[in-house]
C-alpha atoms as a PDB file:
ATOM      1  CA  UNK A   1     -11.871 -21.510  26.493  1.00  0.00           C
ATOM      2  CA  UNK A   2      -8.824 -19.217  24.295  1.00  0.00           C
ATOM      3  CA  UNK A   3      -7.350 -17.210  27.094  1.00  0.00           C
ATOM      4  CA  UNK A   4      -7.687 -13.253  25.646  1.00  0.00           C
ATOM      5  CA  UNK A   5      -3.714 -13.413  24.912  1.00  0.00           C
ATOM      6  CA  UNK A   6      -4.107 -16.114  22.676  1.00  0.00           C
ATOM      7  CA  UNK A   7      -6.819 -14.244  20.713  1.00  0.00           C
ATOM      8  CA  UNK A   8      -4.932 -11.416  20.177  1.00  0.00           C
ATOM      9  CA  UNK A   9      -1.864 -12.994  18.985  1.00  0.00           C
ATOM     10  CA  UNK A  10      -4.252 -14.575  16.272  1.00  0.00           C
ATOM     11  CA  UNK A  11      -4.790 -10.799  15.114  1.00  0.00           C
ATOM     12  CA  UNK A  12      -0.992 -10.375  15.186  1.00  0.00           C
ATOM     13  CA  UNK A  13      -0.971 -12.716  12.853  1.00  0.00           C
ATOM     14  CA  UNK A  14      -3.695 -10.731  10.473  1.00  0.00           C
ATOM     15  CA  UNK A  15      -2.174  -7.473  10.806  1.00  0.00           C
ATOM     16  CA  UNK A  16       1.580  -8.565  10.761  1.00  0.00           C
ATOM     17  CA  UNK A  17       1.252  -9.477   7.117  1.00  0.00           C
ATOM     18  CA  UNK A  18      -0.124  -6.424   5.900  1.00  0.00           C
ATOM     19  CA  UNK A  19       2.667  -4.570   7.473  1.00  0.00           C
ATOM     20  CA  UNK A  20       5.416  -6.943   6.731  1.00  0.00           C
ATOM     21  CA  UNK A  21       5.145  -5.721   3.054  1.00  0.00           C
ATOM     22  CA  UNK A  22       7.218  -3.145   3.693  1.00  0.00           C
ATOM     23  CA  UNK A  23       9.958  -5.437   3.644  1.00  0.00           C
ATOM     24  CA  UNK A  24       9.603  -7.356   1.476  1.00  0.00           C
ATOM     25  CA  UNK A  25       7.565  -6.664  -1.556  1.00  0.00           C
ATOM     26  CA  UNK A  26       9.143  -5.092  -4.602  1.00  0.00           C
ATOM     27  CA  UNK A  27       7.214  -1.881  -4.769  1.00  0.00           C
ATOM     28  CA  UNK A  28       8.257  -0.742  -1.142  1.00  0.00           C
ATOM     29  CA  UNK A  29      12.299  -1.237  -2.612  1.00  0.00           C
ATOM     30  CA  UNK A  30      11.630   0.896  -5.246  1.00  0.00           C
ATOM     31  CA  UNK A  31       9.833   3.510  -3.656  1.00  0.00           C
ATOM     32  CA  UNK A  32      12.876   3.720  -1.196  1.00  0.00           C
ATOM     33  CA  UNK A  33      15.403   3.290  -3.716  1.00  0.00           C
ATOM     34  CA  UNK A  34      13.848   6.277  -5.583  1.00  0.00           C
ATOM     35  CA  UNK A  35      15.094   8.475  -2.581  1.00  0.00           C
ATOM     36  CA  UNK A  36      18.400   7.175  -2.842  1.00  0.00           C
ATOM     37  CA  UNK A  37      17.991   4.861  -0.626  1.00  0.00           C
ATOM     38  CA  UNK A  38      19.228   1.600  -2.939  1.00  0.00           C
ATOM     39  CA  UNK A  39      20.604  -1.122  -0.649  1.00  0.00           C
ATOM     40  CA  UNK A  40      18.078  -2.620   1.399  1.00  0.00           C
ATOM     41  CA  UNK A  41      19.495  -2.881   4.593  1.00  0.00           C
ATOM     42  CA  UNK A  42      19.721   1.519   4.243  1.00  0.00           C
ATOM     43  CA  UNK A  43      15.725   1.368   3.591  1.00  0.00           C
ATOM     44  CA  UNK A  44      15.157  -1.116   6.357  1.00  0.00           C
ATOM     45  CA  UNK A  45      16.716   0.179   9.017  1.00  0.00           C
ATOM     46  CA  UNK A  46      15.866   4.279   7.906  1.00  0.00           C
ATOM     47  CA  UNK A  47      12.468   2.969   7.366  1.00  0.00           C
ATOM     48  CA  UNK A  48      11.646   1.454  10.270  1.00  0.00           C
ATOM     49  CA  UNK A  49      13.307   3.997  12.466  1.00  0.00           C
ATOM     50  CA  UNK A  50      12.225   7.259  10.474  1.00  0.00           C
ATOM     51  CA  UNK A  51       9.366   7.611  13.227  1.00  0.00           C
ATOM     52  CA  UNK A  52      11.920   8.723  15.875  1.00  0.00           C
ATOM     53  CA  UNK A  53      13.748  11.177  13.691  1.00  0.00           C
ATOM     54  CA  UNK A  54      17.282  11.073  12.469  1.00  0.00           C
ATOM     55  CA  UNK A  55      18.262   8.527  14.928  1.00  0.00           C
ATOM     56  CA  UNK A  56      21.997   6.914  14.939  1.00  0.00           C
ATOM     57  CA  UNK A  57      22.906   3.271  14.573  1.00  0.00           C
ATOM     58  CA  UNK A  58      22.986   2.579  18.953  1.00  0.00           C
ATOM     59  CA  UNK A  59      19.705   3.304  19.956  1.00  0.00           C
ATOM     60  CA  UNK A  60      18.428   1.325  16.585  1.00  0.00           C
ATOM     61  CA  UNK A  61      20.534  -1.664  17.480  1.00  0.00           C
ATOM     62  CA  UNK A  62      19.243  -1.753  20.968  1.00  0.00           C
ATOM     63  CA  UNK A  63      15.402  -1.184  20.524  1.00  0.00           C
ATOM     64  CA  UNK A  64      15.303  -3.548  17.262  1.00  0.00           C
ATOM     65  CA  UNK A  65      17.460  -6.224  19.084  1.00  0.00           C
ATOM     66  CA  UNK A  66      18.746  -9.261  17.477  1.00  0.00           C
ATOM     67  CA  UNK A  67      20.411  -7.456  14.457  1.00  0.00           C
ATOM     68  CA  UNK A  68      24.548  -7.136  14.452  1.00  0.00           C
ATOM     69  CA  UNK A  69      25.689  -3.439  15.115  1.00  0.00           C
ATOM     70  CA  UNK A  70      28.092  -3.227  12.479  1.00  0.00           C
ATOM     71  CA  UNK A  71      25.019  -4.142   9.822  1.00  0.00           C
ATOM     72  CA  UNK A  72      23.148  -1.245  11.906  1.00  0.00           C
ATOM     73  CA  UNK A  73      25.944   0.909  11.440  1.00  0.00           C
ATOM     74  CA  UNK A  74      26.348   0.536   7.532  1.00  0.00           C
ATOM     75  CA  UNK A  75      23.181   2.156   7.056  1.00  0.00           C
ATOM     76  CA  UNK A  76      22.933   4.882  10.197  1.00  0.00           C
ATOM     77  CA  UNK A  77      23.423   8.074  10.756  1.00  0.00           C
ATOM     78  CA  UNK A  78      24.593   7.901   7.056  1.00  0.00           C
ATOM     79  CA  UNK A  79      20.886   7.173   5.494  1.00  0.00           C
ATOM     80  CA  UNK A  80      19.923  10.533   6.379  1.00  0.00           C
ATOM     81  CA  UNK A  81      22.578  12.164   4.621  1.00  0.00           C
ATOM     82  CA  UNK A  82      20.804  10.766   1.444  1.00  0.00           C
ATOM     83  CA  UNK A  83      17.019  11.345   2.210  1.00  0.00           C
ATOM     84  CA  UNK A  84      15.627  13.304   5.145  1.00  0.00           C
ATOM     85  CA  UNK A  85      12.950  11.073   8.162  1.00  0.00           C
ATOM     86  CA  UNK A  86       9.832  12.957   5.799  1.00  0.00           C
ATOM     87  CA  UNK A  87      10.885  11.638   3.293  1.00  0.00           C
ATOM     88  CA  UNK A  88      11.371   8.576   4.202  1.00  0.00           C
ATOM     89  CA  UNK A  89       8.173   8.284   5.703  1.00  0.00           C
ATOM     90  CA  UNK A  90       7.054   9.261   3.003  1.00  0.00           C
ATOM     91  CA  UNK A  91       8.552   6.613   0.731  1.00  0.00           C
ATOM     92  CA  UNK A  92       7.768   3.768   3.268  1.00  0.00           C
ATOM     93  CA  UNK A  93       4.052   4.765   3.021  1.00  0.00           C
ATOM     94  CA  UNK A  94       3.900   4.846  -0.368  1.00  0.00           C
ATOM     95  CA  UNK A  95       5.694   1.558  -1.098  1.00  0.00           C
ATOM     96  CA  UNK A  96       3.201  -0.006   1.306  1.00  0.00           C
ATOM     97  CA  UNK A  97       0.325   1.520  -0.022  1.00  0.00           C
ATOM     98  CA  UNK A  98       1.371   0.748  -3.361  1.00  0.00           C
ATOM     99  CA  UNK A  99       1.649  -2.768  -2.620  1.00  0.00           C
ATOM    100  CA  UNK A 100      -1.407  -3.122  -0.788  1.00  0.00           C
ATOM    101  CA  UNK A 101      -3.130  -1.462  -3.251  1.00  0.00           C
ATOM    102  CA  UNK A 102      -2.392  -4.225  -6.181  1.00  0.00           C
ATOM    103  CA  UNK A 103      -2.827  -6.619  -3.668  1.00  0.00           C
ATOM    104  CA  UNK A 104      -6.251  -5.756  -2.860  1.00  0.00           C
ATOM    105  CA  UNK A 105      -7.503  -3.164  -5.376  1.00  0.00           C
ATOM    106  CA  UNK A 106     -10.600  -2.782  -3.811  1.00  0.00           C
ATOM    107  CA  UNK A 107     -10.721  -0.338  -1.601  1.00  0.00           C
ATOM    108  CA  UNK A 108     -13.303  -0.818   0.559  1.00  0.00           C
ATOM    109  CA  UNK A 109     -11.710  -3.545   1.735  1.00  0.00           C
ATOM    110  CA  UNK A 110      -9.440  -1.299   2.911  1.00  0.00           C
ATOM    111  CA  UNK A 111     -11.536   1.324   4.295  1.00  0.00           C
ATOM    112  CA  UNK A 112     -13.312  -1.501   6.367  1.00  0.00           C
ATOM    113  CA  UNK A 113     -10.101  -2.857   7.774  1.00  0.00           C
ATOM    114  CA  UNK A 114      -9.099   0.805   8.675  1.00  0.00           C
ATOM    115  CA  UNK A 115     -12.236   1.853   9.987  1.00  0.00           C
ATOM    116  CA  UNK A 116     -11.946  -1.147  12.328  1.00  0.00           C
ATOM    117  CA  UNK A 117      -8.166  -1.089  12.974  1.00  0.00           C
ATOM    118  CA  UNK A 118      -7.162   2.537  13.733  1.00  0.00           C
ATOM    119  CA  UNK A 119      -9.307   3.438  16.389  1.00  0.00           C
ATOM    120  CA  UNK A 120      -7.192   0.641  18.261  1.00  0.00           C
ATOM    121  CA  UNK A 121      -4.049   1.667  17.252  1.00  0.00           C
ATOM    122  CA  UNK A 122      -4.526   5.087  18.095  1.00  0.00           C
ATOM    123  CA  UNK A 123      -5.652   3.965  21.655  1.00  0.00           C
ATOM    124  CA  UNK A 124      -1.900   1.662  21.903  1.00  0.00           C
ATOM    125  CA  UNK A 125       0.141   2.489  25.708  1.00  0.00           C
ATOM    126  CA  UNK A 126       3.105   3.764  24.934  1.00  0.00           C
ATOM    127  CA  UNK A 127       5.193   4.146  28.295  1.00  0.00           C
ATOM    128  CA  UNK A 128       8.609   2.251  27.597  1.00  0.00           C
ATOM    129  CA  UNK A 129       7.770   1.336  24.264  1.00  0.00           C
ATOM    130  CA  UNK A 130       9.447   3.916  21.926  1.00  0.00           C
ATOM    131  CA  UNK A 131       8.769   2.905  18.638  1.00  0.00           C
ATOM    132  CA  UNK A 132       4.971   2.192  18.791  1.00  0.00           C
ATOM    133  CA  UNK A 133       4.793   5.870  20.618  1.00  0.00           C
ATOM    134  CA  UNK A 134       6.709   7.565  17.386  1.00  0.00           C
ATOM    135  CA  UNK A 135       4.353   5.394  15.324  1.00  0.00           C
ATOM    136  CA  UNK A 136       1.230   6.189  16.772  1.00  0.00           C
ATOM    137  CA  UNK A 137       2.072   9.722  16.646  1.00  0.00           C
ATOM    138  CA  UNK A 138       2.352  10.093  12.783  1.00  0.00           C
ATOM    139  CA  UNK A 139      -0.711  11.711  11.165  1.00  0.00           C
ATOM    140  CA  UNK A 140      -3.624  10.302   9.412  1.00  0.00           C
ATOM    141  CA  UNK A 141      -3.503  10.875   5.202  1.00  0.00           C
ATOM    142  CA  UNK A 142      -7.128  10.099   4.072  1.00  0.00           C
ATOM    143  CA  UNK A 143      -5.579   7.223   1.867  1.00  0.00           C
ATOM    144  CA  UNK A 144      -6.981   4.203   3.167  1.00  0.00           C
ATOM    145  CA  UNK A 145      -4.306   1.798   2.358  1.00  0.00           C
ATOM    146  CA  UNK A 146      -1.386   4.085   3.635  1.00  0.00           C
ATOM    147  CA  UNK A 147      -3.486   4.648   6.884  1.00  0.00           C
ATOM    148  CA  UNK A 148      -3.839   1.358   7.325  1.00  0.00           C
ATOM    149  CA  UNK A 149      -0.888   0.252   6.693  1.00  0.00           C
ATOM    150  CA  UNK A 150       0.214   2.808   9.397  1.00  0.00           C
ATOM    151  CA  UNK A 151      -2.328   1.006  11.807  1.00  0.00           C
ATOM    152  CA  UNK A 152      -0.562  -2.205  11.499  1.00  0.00           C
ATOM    153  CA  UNK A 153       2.776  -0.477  11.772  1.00  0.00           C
ATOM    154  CA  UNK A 154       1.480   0.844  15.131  1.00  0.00           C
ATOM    155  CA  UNK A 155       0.235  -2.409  16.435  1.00  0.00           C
ATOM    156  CA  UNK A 156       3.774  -4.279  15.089  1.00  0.00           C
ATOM    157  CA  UNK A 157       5.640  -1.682  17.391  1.00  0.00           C
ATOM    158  CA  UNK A 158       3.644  -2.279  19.888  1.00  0.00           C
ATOM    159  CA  UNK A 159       3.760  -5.595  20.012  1.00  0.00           C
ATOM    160  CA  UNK A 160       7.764  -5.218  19.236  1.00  0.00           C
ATOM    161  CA  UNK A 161       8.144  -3.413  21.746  1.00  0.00           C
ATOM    162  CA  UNK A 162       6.778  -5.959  24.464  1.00  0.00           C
ATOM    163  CA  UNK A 163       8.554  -8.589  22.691  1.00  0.00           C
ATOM    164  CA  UNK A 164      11.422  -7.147  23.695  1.00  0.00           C
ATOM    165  CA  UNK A 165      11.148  -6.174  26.963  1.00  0.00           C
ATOM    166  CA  UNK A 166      10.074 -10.202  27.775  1.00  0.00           C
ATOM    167  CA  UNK A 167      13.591 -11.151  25.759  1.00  0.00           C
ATOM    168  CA  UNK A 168      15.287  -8.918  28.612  1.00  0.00           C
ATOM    169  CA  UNK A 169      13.335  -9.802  31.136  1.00  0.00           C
ATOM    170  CA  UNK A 170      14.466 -13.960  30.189  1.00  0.00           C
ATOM    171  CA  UNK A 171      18.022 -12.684  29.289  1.00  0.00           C
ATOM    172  CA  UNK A 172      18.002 -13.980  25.870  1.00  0.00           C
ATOM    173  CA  UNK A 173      17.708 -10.245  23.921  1.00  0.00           C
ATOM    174  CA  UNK A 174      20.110  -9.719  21.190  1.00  0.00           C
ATOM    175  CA  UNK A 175      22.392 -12.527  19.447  1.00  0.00           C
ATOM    176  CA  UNK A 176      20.695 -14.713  21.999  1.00  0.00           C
ATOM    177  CA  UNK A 177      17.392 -14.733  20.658  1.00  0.00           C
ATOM    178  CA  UNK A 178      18.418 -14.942  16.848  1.00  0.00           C
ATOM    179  CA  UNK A 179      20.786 -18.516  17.778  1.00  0.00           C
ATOM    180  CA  UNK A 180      18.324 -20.060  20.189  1.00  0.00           C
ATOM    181  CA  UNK A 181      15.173 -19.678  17.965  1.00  0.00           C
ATOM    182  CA  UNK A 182      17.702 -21.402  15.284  1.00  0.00           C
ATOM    183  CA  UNK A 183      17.845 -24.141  17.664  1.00  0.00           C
ATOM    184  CA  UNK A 184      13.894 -24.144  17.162  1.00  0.00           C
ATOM    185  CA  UNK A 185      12.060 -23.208  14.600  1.00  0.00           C
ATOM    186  CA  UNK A 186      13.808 -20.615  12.706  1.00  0.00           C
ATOM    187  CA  UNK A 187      16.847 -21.127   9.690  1.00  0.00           C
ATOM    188  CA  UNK A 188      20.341 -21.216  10.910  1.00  0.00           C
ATOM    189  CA  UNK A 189      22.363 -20.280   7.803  1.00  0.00           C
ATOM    190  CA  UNK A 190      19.665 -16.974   6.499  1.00  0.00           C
ATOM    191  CA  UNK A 191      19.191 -15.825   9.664  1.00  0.00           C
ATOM    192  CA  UNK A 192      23.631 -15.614  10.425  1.00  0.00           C
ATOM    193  CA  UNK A 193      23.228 -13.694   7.125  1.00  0.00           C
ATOM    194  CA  UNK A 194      20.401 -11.611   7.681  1.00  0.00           C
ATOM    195  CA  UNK A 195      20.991  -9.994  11.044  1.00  0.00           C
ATOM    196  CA  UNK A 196      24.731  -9.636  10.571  1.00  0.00           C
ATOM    197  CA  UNK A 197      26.655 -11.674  12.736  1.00  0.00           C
ATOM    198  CA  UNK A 198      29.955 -13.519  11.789  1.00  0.00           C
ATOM    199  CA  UNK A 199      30.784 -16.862  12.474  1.00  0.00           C
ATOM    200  CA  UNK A 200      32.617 -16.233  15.201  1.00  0.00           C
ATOM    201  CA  UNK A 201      30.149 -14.424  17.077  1.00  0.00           C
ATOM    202  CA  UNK A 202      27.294 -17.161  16.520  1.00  0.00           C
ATOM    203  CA  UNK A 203      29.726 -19.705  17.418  1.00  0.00           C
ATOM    204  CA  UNK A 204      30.280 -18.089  20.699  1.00  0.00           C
ATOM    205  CA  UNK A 205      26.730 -16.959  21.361  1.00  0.00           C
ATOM    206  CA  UNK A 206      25.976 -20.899  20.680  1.00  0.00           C
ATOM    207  CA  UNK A 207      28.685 -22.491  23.131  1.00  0.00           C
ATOM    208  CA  UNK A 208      27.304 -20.029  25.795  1.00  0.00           C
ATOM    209  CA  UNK A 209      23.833 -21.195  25.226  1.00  0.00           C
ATOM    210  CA  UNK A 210      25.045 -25.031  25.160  1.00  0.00           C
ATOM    211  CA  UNK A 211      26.871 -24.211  29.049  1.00  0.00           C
ATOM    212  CA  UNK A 212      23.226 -22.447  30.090  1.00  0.00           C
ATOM    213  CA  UNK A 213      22.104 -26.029  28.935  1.00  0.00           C
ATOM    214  CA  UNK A 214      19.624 -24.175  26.338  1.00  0.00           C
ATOM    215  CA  UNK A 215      20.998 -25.586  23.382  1.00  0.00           C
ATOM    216  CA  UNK A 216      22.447 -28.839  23.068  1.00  0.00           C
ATOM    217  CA  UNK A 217      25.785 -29.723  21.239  1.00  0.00           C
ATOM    218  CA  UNK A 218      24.172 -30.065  17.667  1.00  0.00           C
ATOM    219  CA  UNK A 219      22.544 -26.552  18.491  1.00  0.00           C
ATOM    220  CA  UNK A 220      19.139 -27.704  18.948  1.00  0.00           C
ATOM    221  CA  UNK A 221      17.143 -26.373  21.505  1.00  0.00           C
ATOM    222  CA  UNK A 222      16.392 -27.977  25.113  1.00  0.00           C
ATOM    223  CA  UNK A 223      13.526 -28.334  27.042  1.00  0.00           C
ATOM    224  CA  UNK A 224      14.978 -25.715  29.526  1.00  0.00           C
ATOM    225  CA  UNK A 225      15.574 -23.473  26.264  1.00  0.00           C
ATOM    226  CA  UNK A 226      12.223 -24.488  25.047  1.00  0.00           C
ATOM    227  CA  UNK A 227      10.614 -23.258  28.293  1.00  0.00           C
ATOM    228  CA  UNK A 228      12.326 -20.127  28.239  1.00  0.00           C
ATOM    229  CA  UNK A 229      11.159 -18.982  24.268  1.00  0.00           C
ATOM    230  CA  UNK A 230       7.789 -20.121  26.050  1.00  0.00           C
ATOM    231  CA  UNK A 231       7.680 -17.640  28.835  1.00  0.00           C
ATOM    232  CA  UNK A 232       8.754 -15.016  26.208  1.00  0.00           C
ATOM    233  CA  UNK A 233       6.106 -15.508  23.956  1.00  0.00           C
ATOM    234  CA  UNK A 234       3.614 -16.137  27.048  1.00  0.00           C
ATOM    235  CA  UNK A 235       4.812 -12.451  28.649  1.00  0.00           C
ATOM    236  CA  UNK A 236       5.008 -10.744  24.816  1.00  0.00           C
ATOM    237  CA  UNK A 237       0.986 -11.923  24.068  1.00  0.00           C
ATOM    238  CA  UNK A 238       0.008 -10.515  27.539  1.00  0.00           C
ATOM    239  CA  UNK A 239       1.801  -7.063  26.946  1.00  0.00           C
ATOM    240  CA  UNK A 240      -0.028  -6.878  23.489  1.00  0.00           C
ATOM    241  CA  UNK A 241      -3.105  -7.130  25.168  1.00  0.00           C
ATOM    242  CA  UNK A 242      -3.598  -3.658  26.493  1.00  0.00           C
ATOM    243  CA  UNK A 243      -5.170  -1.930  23.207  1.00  0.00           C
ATOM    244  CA  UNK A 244      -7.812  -4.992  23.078  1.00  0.00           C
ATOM    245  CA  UNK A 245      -8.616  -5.044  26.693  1.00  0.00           C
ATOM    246  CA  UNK A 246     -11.694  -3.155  26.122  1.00  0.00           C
ATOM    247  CA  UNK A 247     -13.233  -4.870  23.464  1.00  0.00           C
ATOM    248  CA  UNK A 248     -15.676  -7.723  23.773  1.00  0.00           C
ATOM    249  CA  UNK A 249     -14.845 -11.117  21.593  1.00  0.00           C
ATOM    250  CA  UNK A 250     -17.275 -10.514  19.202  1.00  0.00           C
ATOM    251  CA  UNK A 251     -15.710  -7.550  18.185  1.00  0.00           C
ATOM    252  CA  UNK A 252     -12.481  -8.862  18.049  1.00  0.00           C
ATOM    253  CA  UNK A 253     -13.403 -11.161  15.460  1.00  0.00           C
ATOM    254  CA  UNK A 254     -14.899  -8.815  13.469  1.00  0.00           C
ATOM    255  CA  UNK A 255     -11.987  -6.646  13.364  1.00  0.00           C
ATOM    256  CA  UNK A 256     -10.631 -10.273  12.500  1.00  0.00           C
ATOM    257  CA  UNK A 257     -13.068 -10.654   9.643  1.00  0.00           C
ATOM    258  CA  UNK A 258     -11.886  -7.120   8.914  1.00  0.00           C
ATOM    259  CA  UNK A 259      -8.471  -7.750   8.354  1.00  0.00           C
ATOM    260  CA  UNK A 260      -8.344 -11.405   6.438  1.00  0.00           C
ATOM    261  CA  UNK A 261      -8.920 -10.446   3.459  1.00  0.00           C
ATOM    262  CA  UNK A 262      -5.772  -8.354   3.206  1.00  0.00           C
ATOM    263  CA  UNK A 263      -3.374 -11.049   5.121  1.00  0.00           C
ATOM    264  CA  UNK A 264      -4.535 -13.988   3.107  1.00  0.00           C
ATOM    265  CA  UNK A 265      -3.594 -11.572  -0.116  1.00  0.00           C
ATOM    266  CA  UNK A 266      -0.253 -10.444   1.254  1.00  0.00           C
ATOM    267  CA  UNK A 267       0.848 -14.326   3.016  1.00  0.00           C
ATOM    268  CA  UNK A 268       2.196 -15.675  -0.312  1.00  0.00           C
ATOM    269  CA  UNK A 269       4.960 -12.827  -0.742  1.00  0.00           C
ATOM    270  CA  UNK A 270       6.386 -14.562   2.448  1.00  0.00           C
ATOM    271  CA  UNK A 271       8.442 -18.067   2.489  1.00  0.00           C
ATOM    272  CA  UNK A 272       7.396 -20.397   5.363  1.00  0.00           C
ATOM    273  CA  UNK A 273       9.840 -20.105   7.452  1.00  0.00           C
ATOM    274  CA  UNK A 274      10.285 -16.794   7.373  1.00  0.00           C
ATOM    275  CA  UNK A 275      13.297 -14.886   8.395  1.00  0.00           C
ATOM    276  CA  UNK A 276      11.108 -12.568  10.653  1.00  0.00           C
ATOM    277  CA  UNK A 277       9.296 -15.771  12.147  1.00  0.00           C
ATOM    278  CA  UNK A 278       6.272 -14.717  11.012  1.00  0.00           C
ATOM    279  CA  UNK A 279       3.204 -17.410  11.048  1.00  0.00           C
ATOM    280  CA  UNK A 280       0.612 -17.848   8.504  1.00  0.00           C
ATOM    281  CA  UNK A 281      -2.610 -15.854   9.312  1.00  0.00           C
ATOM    282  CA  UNK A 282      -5.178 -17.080  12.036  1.00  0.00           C
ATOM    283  CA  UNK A 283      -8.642 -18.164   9.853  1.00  0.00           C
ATOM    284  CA  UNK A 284     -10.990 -16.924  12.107  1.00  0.00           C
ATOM    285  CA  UNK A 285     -14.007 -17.792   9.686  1.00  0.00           C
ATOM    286  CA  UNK A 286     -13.181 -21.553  10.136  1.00  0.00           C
ATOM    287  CA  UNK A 287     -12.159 -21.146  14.169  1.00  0.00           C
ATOM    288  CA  UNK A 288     -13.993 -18.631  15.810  1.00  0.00           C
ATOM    289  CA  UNK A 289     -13.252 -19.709  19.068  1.00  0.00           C
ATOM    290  CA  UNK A 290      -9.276 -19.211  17.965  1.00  0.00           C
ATOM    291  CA  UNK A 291      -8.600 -23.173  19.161  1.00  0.00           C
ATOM    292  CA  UNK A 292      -5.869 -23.357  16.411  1.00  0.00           C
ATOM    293  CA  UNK A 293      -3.728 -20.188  17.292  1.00  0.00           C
ATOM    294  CA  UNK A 294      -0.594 -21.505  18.777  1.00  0.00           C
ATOM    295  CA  UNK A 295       0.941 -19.634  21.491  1.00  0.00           C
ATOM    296  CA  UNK A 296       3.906 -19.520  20.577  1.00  0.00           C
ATOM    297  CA  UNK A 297       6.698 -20.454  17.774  1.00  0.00           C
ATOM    298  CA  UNK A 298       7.297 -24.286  16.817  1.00  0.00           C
ATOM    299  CA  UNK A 299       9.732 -26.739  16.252  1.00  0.00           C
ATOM    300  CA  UNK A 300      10.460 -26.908  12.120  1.00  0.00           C
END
């Protein structure tokens, strides 16, 4: 039988794409360019961070983990100099819903994936997880797509969140993450580029991980490095648990059924692999029983 954990990381991968639009589709640039905000990396990390107030680039680098400082620092504290956290709430939420909106224009689709979404993200535990706490605590509109895109970006925190704390816990958080799942499953050269680290820091980061015999001396991953991404992703599925615990199995697929319709319409904006690792959406129409979801990330 699918263990509970594996079930739920199955709807991580339905509501992960409808909140991954934020970064990537064209209408949520625009909508935070339109504030000012015209380089991405200044919407990104303002974006994601606006639920926590005016925050500086430290506490960003350390809860988002895996991203350079100095790329951190290039956009924070100076974002908010340009466009206040309301605003930029604002912007993210429209971008979103904007997207979503062309996406899916029908909007009881929507409404139903809302309806059965939110109630859950509302309910999220929030004790030493910061960023799904300032998420869950942003208000309702009445729009469904921009609540529900707000649902997702609760549930992404959340799950964030405990993805991080099982890094630490395996002492692979940071730099370490980023060059062992590039010994794995992930792209060496985009990801050096997109989380900011210089060749001299990867190269390091990589000749420690070859001495704690994770990586091997072409930089591909070990069995010993292997295992440890394992217990990561085993520990991060069982801390995203908690806001399912109470629901039965049939109602987890029909939040599920719910949700599917939006994911399968937002998967093609991503490439496979994707830079934020990212699978492609569980079909729970064809597997009910959630046999396919892998538990974890795989070798490319």
């Amino acid at each position: 039988m699918t263990s509970r954990d594996t079930l739920v990381r199955g709807l991580w991968t339905l509501f992960e794409p409808i909140h991954a639009v934020t970064y990537f589709s064209a209408e949520s640039r625009a909508a935070f360019a339109a504030i000012g905000l015209t380089r991405y990396w200044d919407g990104y990390f303002a974006g994601r961070s606006a639920p926590l107030g005016a925050v500086s680039a430290a506490p960003v680098t350390a809860l988002f983990s895996g991203f350079a400082p100095m790329l951190v620092e290039r956009a924070l504290p100076a974002a908010w100099s340009v466009a206040s956290p309301a605003a930029v709430l604002d912007a993210r939420a429209a971008g979103a819903a904007s997207t979503l909106r062309t996406l899916v224009p029908d909007e009881d689709v929507a409404a139903r994936a809302v309806a059965a979404l939110a109630p859950i993200a509302a309910e999220v535990d929030t004790i030493g997880r910061p960023l799904a706490a300032a998420n869950r605590a942003l208000t309702a509109t009445g729009d469904p797509y921009r609540d529900l895109w707000q649902a997702t970006a609760t549930l992404r925190e959340h799950r964030g969140d405990g993805h991080v704390l099982a890094l630490v816990t395996e002492n692979i958080a940071g730099l370490t993450t980023v060059v062992l799942r590039s010994g794995l499953d992930l792209d060496t050269s985009s990801m050096k580029r997109s989380r900011g680290w210089s060749d001299e820091e990867w190269d390091d980061e990589q000749s420690d991980l070859v001495d704690r015999g994770m990586l091997d001396s072409d930089g591909l991953i070990t069995s010993a490095g292997r295992d440890t991404i394992d217990r990561a992703e085993q520990l991060t599925n069982r801390l995203a648990t908690t806001p399912w615990s109470g629901l039965s199995d049939a109602r987890l697929a029909a939040v599920a059924a719910a949700l599917a319709p939006l994911a399968n319409a937002c998967a093609p904006l991503y490439p496979q692999p994707n830079p934020i690792g990212m699978p492609t959406p569980w079909d729970a129409a064809a597997d009910p029983s959630g046999a396919t979801i892998l538990a974890g990330p795989t070798p490319r």
